[in-house]
Protein backbone atom coordinates (compact mmCIF):
# COMPACT_ATOMS: atom_id res chain seq x y z
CA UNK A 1 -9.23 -6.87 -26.54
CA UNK A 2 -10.84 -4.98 -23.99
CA UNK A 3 -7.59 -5.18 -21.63
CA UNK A 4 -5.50 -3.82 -24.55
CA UNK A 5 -7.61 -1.15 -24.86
CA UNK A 6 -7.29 -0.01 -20.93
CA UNK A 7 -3.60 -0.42 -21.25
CA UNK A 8 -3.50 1.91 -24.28
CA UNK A 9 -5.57 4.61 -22.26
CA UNK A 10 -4.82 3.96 -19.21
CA UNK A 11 -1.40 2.10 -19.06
CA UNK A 12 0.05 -0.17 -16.88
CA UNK A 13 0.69 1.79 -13.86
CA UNK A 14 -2.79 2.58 -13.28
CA UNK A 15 -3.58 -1.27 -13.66
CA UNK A 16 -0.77 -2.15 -11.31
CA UNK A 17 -1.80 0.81 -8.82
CA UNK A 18 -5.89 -0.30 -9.08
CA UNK A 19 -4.66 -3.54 -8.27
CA UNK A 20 -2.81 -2.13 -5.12
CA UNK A 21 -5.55 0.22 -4.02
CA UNK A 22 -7.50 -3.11 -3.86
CA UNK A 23 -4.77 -5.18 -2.30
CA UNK A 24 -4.41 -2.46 0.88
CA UNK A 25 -8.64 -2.12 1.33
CA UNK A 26 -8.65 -5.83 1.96
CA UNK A 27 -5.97 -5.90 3.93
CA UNK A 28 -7.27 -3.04 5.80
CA UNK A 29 -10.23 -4.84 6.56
CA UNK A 30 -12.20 -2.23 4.48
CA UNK A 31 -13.66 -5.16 2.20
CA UNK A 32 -14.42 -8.60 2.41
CA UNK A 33 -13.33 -11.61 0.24
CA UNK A 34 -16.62 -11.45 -0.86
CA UNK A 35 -16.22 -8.16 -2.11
CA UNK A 36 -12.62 -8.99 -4.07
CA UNK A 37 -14.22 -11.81 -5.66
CA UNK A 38 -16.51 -9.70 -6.82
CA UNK A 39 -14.42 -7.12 -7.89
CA UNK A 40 -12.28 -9.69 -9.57
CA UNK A 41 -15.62 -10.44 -12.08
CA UNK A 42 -16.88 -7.37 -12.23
CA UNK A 43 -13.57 -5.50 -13.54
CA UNK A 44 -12.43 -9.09 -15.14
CA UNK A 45 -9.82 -6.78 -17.47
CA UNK A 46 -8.14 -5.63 -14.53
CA UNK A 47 -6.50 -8.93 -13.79
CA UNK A 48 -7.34 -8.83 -10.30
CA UNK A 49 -6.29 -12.87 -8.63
CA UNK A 50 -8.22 -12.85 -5.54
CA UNK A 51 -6.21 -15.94 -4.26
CA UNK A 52 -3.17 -13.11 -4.71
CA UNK A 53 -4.77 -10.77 -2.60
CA UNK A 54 -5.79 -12.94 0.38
CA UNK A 55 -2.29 -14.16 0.68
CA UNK A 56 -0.26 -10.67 0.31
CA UNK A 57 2.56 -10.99 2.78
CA UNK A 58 3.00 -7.44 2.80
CA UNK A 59 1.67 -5.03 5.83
CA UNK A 60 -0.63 -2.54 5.03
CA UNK A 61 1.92 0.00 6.03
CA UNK A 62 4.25 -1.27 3.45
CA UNK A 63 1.27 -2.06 1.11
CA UNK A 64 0.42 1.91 1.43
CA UNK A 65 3.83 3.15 0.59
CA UNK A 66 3.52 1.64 -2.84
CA UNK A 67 0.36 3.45 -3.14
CA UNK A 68 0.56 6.88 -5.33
CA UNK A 69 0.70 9.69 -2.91
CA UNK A 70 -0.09 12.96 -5.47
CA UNK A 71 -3.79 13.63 -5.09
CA UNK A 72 -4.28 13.81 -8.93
CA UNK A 73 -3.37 10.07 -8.66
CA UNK A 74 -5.55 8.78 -6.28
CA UNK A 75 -8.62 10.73 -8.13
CA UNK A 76 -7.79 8.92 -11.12
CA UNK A 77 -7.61 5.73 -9.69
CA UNK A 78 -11.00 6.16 -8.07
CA UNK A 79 -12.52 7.88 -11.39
CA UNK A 80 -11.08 4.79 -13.19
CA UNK A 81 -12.52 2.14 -10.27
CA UNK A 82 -15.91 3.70 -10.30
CA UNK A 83 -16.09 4.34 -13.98
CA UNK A 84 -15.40 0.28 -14.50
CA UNK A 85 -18.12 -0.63 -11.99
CA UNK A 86 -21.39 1.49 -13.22
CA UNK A 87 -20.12 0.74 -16.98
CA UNK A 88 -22.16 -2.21 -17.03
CA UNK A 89 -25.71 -1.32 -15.10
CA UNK A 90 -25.24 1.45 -13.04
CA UNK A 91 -24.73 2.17 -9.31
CA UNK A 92 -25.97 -0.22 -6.81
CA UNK A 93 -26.21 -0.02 -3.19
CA UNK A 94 -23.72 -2.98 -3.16
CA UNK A 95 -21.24 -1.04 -5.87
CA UNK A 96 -21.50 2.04 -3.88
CA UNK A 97 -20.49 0.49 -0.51
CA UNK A 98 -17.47 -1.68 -2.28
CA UNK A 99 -16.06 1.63 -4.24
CA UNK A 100 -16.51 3.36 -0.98
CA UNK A 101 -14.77 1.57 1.45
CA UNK A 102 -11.52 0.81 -1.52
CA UNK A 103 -11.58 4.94 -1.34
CA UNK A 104 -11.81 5.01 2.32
CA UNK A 105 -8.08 3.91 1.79
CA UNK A 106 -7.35 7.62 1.32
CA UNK A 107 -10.27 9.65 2.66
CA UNK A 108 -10.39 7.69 6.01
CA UNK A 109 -13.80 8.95 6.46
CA UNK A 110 -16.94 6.79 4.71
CA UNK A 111 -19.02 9.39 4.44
CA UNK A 112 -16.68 11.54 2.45
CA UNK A 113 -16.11 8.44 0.33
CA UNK A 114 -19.61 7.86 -0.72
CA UNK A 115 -19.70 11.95 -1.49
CA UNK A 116 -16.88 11.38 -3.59
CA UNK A 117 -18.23 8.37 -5.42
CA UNK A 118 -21.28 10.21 -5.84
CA UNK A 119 -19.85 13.20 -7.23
CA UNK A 120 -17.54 11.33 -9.84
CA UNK A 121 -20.58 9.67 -11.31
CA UNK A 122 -22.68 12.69 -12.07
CA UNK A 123 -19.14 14.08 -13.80
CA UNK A 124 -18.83 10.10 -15.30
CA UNK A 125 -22.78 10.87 -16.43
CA UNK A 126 -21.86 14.32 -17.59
CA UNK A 127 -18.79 13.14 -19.90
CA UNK A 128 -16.32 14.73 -17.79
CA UNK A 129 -12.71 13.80 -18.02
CA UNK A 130 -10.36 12.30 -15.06
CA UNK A 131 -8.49 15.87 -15.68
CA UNK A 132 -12.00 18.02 -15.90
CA UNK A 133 -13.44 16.06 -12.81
CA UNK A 134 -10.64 16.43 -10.85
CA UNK A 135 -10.20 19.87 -10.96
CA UNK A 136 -14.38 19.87 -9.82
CA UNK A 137 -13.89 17.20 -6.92
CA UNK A 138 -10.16 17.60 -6.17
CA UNK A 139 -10.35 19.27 -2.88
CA UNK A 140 -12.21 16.62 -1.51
CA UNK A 141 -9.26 14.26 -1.50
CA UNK A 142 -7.47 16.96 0.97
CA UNK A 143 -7.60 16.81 4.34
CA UNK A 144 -10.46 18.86 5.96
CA UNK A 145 -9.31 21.76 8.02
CA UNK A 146 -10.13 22.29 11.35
CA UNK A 147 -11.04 25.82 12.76
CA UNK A 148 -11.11 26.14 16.21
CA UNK A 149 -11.93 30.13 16.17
């Protein structure tokens, strides 16, 4: 019931490309098997096979190239990953670090991760939409610029 209801909101794509996101942070080394197995019960409508995961035979270079590339994509996917986790008792430590380093994917930075994750929350808290969020936290999917002036 509950995965019929995230495929009518959501759709498949996002479920396929959350799966993904996941897929290329472990293989990345950004998170543990640990952390997929908990991820697997924690967002149980997702589908998520951790014995799938830890046997990819796909690179992460090849892994990221199936990834979506628009920055309006990857928000979503994180609004939708850390919407899932604090659903059912908030933000942990533990929750915080996981959703972090699966971001890290596309920040590359932790720190801008975690300000990210924090950010989407208080918008989550706030009933903001992935659309009405985005166009809040956006920018801090882009690359920072460097000014050497």
């Amino acid at each position: 019931m509950i995965a019929q209801l995230f495929i009518r909101l959501f759709g498949n794509q996002d479920k396929d490309n959350l799966q993904q996101l996941i897929r290329t942070a472990y293989k990345e080394e950004k998170i543990t098997q640990t952390d997929v197995e908990y991820l697997s019960k924690t967002l149980n409508e997702f589908d998520i096979d951790p014995e799938d995961i830890f046997h990819t035979q796909d690179d992460s270079t090849a892994l990221r190239a199936s990834l979506p590339f628009q920055n309006y994509q990857k928000f979503k996917l994180i609004y939708i990953l850390t919407r899932e986790m604090i659903s059912n008792g908030g933000l942990s430590d533990q929750k915080l670090d996981i959703i972090s380093q699966v971001t890290a994917v596309f920040l590359h930075e932790s720190k801008r991760a975690k300000d990210l994750i924090n950010s989407v929350v208080s918008n989550i808290h706030n009933g903001n939409s992935v659309k009405d969020s985005y166009s809040r936290l956006g920018y801090l999917l882009k690359p920072r610029q460097i000014n050497f002036n």
